[in-house]
C-alpha atoms as a PDB file:
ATOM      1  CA  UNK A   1     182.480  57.574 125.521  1.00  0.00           C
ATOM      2  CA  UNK A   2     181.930  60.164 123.271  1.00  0.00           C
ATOM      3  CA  UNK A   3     182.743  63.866 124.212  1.00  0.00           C
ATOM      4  CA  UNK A   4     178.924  65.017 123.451  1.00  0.00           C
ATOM      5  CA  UNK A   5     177.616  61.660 125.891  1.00  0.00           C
ATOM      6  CA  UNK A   6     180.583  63.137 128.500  1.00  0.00           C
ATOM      7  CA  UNK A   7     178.741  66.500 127.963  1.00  0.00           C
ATOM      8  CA  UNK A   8     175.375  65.165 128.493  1.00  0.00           C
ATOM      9  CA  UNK A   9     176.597  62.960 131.401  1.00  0.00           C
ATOM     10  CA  UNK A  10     178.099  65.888 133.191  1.00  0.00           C
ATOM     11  CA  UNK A  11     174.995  67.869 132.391  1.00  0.00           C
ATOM     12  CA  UNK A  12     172.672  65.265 133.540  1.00  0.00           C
ATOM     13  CA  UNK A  13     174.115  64.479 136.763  1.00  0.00           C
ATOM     14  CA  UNK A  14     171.859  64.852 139.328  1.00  0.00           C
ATOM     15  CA  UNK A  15     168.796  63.517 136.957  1.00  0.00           C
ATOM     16  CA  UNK A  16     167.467  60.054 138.013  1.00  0.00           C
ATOM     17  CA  UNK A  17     169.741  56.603 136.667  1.00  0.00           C
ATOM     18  CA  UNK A  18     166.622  55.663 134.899  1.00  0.00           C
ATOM     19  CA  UNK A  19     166.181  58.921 132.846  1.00  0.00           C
ATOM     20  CA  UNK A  20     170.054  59.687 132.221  1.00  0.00           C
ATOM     21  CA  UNK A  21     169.991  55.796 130.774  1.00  0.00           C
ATOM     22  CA  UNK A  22     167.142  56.176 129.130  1.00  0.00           C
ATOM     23  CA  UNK A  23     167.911  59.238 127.162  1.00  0.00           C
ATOM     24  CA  UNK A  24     171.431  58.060 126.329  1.00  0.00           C
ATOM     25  CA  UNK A  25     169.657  55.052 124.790  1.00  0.00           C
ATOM     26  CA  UNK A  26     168.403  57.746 121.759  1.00  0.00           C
ATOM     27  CA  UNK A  27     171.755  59.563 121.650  1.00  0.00           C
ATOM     28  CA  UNK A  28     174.002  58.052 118.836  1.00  0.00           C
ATOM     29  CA  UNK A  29     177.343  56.730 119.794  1.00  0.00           C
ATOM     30  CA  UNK A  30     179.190  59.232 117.479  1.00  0.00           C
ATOM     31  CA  UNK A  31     180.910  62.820 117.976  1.00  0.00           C
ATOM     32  CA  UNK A  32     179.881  65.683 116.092  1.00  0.00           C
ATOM     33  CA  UNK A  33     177.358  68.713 116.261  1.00  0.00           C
ATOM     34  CA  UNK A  34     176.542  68.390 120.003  1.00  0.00           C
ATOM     35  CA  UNK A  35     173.255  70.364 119.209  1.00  0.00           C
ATOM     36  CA  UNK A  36     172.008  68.497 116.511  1.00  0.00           C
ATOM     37  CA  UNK A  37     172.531  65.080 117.736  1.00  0.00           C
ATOM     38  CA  UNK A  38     170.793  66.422 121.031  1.00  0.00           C
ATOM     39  CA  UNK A  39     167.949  67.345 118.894  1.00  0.00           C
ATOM     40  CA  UNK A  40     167.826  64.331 116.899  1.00  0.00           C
ATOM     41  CA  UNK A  41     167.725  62.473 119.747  1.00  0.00           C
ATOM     42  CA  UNK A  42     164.842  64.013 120.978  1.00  0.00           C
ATOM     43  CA  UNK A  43     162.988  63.679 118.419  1.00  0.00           C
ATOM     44  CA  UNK A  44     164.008  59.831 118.434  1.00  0.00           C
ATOM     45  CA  UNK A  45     162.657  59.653 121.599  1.00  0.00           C
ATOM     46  CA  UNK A  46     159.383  61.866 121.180  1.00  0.00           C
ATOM     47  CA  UNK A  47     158.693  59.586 117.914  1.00  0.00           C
ATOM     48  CA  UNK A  48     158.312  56.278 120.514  1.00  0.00           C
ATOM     49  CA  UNK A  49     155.949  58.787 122.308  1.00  0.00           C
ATOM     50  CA  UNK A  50     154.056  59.230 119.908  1.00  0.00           C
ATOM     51  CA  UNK A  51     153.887  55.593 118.156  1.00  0.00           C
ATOM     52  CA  UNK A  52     151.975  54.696 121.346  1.00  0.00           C
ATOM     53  CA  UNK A  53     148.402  55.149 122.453  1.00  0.00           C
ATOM     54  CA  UNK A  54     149.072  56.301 125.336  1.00  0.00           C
ATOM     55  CA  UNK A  55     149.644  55.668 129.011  1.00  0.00           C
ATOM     56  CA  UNK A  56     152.449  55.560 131.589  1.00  0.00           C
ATOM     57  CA  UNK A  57     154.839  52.842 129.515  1.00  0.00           C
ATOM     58  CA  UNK A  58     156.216  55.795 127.085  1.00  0.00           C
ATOM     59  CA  UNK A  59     156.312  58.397 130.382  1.00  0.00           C
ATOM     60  CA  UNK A  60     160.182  57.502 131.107  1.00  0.00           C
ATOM     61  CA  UNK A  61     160.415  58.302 126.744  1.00  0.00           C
ATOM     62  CA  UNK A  62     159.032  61.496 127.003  1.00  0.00           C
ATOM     63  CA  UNK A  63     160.941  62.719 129.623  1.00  0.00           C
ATOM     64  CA  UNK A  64     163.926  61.925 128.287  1.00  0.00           C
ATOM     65  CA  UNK A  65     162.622  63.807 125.072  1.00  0.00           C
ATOM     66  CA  UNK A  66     161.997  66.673 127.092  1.00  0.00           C
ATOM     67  CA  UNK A  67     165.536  66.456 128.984  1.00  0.00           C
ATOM     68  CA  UNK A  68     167.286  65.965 125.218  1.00  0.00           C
ATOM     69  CA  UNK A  69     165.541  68.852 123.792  1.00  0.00           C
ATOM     70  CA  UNK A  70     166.288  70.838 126.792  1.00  0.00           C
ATOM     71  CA  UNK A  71     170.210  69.741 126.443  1.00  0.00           C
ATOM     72  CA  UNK A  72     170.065  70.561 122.487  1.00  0.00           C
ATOM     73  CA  UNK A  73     169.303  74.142 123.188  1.00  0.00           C
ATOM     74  CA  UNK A  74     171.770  74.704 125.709  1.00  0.00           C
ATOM     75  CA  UNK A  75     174.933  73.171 123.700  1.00  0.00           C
ATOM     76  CA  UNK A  76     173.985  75.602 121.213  1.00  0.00           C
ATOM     77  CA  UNK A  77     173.767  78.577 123.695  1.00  0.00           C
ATOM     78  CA  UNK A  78     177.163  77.531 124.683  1.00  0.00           C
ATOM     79  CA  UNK A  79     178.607  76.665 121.292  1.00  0.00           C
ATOM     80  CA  UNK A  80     176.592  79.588 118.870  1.00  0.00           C
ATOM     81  CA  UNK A  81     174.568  81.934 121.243  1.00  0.00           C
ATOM     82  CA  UNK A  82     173.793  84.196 117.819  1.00  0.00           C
ATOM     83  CA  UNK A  83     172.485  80.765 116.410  1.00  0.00           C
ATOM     84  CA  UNK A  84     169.827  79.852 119.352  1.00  0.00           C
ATOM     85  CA  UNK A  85     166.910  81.495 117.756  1.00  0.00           C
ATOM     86  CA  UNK A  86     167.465  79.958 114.921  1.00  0.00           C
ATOM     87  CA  UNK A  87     167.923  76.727 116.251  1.00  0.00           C
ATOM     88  CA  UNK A  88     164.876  76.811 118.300  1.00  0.00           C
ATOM     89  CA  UNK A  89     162.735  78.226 115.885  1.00  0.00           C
ATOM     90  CA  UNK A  90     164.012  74.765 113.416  1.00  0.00           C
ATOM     91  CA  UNK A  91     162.974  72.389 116.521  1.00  0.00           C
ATOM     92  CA  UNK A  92     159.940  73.689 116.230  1.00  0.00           C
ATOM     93  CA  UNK A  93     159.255  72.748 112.230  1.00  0.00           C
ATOM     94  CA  UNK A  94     160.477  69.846 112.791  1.00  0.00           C
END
């Protein structure tokens, strides 16, 4: 395991098995900027979302969105507080 999918694991804990599954399914399986894979993977996940018309069978993606985004912002609180305005203001162009 990866130390960012330890970080989200041990940040995820006491989420639901189905949603802490579900978002690790977007998070690649590699090391690196903790922040920016947590965004990417949000945005992975908010893409399905958003492919779809609608209704509950994208509700578990979307959460998991929301929980990845959430993560992304607080690894770079912990990693770059200076940087989290910046960071948040480049999720949102995105």
């Amino acid at each position: 395991m990866s130390k960012t999918a330890e970080w989200i694991a041990a940040h995820m804990a006491d989420a639901p098995p189905v949603l802490r599954e579900r978002a690790m399914q977007y998070v690649p399986p590699t090391d690196g900027d903790a922040a920016e894979r947590l965004a990417r993977a949000a945005g992975a996940a908010l893409d399905v979302v958003l492919a779809h018309a609608g209704g509950r069978g994208v509700a578990l993606d979307l959460l998991a969105a929301d929980g990845l985004i959430t993560l992304a912002l607080l690894a770079k609180a912990n990693a770059a507080p200076a940087e989290l305005d910046a960071f948040a203001a480049s999720l949102m162009r995105r």
